[in-house]
N, C-alpha and C. Protein backbone atom coordinates (compact mmCIF):
# COMPACT_ATOMS: atom_id res chain seq x y z
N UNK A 1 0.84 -1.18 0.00
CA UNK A 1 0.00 0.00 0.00
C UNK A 1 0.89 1.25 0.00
N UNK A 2 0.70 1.86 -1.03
CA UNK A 2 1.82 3.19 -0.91
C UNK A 2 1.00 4.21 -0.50
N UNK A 3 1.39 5.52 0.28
CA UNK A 3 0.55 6.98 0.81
C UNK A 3 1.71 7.31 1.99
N UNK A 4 0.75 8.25 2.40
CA UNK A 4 1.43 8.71 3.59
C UNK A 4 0.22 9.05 4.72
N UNK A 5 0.97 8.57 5.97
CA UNK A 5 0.28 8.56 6.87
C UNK A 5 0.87 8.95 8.23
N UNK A 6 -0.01 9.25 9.04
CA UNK A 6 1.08 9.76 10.45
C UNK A 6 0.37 9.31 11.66
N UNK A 7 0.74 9.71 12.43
CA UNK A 7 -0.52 9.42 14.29
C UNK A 7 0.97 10.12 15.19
N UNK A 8 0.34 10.43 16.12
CA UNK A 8 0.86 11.30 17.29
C UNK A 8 0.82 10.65 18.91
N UNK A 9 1.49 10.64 19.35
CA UNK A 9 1.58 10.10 20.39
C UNK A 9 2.02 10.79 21.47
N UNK A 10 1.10 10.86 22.27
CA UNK A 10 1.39 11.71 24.00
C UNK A 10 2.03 11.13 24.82
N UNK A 11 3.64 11.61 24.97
CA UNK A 11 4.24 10.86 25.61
C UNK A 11 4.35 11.05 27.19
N UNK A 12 3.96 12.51 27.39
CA UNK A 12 3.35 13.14 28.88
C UNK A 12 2.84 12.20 29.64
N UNK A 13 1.37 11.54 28.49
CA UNK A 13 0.46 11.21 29.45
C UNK A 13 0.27 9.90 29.20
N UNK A 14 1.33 9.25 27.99
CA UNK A 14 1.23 7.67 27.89
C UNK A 14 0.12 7.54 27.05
N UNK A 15 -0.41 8.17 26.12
CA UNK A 15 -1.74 7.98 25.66
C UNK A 15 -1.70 8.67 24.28
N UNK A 16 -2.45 7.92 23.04
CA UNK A 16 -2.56 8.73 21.82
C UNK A 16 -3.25 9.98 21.92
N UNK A 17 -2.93 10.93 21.02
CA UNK A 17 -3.14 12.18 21.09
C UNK A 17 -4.24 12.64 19.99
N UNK A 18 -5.84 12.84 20.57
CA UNK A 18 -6.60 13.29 19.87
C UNK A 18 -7.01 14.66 19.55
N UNK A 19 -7.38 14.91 18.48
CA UNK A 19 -7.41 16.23 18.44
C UNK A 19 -6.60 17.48 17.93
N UNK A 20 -5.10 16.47 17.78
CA UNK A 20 -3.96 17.15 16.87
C UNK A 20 -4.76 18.14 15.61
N UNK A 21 -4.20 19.29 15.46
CA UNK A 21 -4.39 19.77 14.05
C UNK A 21 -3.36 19.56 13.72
N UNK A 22 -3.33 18.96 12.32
CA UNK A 22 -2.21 18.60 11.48
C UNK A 22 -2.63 19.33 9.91
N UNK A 23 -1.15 19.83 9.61
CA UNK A 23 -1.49 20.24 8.16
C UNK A 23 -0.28 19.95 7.35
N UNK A 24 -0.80 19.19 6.38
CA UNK A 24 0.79 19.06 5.18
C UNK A 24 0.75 19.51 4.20
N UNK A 25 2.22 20.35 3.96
CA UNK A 25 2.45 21.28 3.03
C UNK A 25 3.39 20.73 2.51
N UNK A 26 3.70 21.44 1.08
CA UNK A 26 4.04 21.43 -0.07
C UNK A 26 4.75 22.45 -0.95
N UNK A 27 5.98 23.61 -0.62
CA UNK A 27 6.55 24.04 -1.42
C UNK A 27 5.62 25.79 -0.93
N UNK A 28 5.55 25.61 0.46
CA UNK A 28 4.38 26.37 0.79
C UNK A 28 3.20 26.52 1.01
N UNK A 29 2.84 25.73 -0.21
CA UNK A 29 1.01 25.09 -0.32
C UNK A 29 0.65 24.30 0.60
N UNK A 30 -0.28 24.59 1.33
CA UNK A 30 -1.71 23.61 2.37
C UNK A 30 -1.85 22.39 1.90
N UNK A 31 -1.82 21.19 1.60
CA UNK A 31 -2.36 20.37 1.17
C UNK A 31 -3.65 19.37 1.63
N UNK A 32 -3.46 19.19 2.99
CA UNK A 32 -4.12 19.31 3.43
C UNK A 32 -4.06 19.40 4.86
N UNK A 33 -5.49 19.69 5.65
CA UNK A 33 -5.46 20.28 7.12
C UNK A 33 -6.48 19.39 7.66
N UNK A 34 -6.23 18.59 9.03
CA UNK A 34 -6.92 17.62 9.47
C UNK A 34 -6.69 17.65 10.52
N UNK A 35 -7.06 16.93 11.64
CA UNK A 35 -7.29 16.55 12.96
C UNK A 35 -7.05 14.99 13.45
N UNK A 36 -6.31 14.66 14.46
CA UNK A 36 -6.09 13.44 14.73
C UNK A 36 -7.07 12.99 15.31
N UNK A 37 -7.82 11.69 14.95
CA UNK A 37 -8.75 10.81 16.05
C UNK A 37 -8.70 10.39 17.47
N UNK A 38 -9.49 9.39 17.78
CA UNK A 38 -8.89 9.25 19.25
C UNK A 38 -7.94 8.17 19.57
N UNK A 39 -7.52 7.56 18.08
CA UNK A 39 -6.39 6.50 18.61
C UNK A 39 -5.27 7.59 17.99
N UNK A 40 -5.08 9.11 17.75
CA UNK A 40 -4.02 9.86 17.64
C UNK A 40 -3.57 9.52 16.12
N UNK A 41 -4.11 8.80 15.42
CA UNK A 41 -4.27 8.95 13.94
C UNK A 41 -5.17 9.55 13.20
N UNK A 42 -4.67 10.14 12.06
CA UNK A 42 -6.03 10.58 11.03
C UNK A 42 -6.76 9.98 10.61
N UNK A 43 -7.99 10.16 9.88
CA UNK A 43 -8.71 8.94 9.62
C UNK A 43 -8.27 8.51 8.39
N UNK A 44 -7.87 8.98 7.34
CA UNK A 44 -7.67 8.29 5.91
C UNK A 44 -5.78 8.69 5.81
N UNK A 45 -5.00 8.50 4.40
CA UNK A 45 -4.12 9.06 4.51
C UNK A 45 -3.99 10.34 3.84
N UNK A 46 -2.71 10.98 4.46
CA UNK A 46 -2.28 12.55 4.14
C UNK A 46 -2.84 12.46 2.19
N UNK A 47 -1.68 12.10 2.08
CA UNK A 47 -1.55 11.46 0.41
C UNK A 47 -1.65 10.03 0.14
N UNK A 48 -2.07 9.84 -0.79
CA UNK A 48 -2.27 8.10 -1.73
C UNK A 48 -2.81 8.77 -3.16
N UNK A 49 -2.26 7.32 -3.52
CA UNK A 49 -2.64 7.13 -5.00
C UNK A 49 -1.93 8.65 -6.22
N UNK A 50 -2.57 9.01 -7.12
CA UNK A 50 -2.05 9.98 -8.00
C UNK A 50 -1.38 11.38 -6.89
N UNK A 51 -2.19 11.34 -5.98
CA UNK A 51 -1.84 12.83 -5.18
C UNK A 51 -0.09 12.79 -4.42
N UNK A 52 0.04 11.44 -4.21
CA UNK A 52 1.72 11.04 -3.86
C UNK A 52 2.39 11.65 -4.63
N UNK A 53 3.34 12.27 -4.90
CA UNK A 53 4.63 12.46 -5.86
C UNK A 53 5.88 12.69 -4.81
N UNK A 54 7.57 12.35 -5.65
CA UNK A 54 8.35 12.54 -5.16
C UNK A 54 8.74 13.83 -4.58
N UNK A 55 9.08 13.99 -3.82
CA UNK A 55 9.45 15.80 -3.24
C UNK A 55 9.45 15.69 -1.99
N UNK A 56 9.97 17.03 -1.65
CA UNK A 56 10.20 17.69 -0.37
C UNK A 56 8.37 17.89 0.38
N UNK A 57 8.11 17.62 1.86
CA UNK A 57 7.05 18.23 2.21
C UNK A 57 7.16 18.73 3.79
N UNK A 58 6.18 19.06 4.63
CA UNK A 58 6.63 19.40 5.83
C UNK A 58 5.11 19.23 6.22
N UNK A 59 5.13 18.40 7.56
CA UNK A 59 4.34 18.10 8.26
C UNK A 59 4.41 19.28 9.58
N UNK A 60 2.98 19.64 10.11
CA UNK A 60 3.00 20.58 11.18
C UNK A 60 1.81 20.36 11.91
N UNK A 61 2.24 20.35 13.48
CA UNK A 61 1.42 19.77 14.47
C UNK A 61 1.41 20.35 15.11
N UNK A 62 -0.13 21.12 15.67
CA UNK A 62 -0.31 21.84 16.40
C UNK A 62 -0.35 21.44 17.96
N UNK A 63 0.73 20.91 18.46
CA UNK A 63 1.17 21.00 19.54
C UNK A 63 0.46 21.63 21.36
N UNK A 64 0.91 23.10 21.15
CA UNK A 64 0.87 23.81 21.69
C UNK A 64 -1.05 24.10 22.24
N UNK A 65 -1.61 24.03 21.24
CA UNK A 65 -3.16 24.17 21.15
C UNK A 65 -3.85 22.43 22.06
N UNK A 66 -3.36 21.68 21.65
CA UNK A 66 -3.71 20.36 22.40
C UNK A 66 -3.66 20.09 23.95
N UNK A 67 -2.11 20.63 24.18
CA UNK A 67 -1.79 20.66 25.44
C UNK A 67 -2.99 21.58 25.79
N UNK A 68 -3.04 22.55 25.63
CA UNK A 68 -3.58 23.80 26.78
C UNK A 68 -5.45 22.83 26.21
N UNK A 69 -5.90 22.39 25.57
CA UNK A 69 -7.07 22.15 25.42
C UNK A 69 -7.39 20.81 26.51
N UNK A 70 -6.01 20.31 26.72
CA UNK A 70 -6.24 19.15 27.86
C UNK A 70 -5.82 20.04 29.84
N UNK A 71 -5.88 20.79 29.40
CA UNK A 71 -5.57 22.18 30.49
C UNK A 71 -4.12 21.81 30.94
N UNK A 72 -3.51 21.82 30.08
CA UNK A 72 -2.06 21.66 30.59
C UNK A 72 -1.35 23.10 30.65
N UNK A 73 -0.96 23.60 31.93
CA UNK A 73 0.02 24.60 31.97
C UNK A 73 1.34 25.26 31.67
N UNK A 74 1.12 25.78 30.27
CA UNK A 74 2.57 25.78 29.69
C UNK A 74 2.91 27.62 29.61
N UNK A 75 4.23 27.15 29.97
CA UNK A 75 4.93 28.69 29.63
C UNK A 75 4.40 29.53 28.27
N UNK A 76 4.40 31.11 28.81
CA UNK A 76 4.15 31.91 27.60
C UNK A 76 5.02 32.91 26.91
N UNK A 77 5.83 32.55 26.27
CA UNK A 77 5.29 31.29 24.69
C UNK A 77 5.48 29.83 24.97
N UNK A 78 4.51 29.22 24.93
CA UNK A 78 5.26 27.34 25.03
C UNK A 78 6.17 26.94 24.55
N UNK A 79 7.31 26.60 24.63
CA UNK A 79 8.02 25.78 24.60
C UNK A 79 8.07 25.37 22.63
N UNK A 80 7.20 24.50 22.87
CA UNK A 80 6.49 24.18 21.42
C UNK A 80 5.33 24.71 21.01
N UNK A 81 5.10 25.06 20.17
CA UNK A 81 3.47 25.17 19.80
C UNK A 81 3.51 24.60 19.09
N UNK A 82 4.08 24.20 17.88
CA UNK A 82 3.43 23.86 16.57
C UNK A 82 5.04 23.06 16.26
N UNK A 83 4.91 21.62 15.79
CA UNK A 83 6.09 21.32 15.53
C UNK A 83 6.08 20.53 14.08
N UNK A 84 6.90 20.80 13.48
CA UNK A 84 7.28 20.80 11.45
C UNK A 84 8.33 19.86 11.78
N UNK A 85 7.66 18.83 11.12
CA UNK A 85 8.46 17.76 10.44
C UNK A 85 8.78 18.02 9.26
N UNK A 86 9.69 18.08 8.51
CA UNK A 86 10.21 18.38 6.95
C UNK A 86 11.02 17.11 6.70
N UNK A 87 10.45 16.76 5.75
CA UNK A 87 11.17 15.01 5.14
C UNK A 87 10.86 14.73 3.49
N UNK A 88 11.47 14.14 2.90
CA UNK A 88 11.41 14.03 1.61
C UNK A 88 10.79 12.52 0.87
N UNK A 89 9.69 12.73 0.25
CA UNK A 89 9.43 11.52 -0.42
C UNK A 89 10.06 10.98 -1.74
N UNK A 90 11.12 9.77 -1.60
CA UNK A 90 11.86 9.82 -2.66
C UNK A 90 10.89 8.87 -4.22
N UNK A 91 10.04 8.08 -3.27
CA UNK A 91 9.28 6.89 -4.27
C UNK A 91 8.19 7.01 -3.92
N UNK A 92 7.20 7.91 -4.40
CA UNK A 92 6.23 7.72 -4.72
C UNK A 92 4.69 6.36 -4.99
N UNK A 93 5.69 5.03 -4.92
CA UNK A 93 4.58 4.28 -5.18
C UNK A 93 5.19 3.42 -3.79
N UNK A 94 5.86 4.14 -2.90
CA UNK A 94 5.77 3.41 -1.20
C UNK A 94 4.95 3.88 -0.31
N UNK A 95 5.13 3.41 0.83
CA UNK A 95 4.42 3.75 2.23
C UNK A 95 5.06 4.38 3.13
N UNK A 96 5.04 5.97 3.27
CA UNK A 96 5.54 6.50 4.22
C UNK A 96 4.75 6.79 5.69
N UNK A 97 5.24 6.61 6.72
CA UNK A 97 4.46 6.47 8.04
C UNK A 97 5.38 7.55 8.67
N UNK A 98 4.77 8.89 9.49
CA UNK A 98 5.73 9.78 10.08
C UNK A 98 5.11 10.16 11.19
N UNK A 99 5.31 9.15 12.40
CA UNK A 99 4.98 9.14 13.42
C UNK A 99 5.69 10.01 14.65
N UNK A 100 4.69 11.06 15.60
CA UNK A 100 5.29 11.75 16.26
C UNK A 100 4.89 11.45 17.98
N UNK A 101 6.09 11.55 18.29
CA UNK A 101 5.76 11.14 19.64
C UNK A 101 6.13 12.67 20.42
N UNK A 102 5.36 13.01 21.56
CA UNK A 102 5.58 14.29 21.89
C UNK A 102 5.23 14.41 23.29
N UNK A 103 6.05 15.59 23.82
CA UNK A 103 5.43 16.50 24.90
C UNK A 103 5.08 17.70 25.14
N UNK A 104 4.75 18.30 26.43
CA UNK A 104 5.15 19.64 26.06
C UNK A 104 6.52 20.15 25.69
N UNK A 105 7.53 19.61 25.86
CA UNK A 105 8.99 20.12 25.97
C UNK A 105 10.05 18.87 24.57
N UNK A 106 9.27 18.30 24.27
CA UNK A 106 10.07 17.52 23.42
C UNK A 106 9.38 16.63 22.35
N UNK A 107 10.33 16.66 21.67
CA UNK A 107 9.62 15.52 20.37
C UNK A 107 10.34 14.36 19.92
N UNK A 108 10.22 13.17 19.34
CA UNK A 108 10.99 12.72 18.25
C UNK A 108 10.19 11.76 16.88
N UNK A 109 10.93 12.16 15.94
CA UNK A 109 9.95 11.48 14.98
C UNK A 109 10.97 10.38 14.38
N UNK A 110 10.40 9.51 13.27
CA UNK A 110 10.85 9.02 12.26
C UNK A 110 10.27 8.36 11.27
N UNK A 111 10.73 7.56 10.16
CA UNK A 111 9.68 6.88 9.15
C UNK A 111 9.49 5.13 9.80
N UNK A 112 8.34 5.26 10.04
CA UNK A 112 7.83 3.95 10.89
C UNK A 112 7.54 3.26 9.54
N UNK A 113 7.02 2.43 9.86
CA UNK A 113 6.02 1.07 8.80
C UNK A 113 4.69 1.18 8.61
């Protein structure tokens, strides 16, 4: 199955992270803007099928807005608000997975399965 797909993970609280706004861009362009479910994935993928192509893109997660919506007390400016993944799709007819695991104070990502 080739696309791209992501899910978020609350590493604070041990628990997937619903409610993420996520938006993936493109050379500047929106592509699209979505929200994580309650297992901290989107419901369909970012990209599949013709809409995949090789290139540069940047994933961005609104962070900062989640925490404080679960009333978490963060410094002003937080720490994080919004955190951009930028990664490159080299093949187009694979499966990229760009899973983020997070806190208020830290992140790490990579290309999962």
């Amino acid at each position: 199955m080739s696309g791209l797909t992501t899910h978020v993970l609350d590493t604070a609280h041990g628990k997937p992270a619903a409610g993420v706004a996520v938006r993936l861009l493109r050379g500047g362009e929106v592509l699209v803007s979505t929200r994580t479910n309650g297992d901290g994935r989107c419901d369909s993928p970012l990209l599949a099928g013709e809409a995949m192509s090789a290139g540069a893109y940047r994933l961005e997660f609104a962070v900062g807005a989640y925490y404080r919506a679960l009333g978490v007390a963060l410094p002003d400016p937080a720490f994080l608000e919004v955190v951009a993944v930028e990664f490159g799709i080299a093949g187009a007819g694979a499966h990229y997975h760009v899973p983020l695991l997070v806190s208020p104070f830290g992140y790490s990502t990579y290309r999962g399965s």
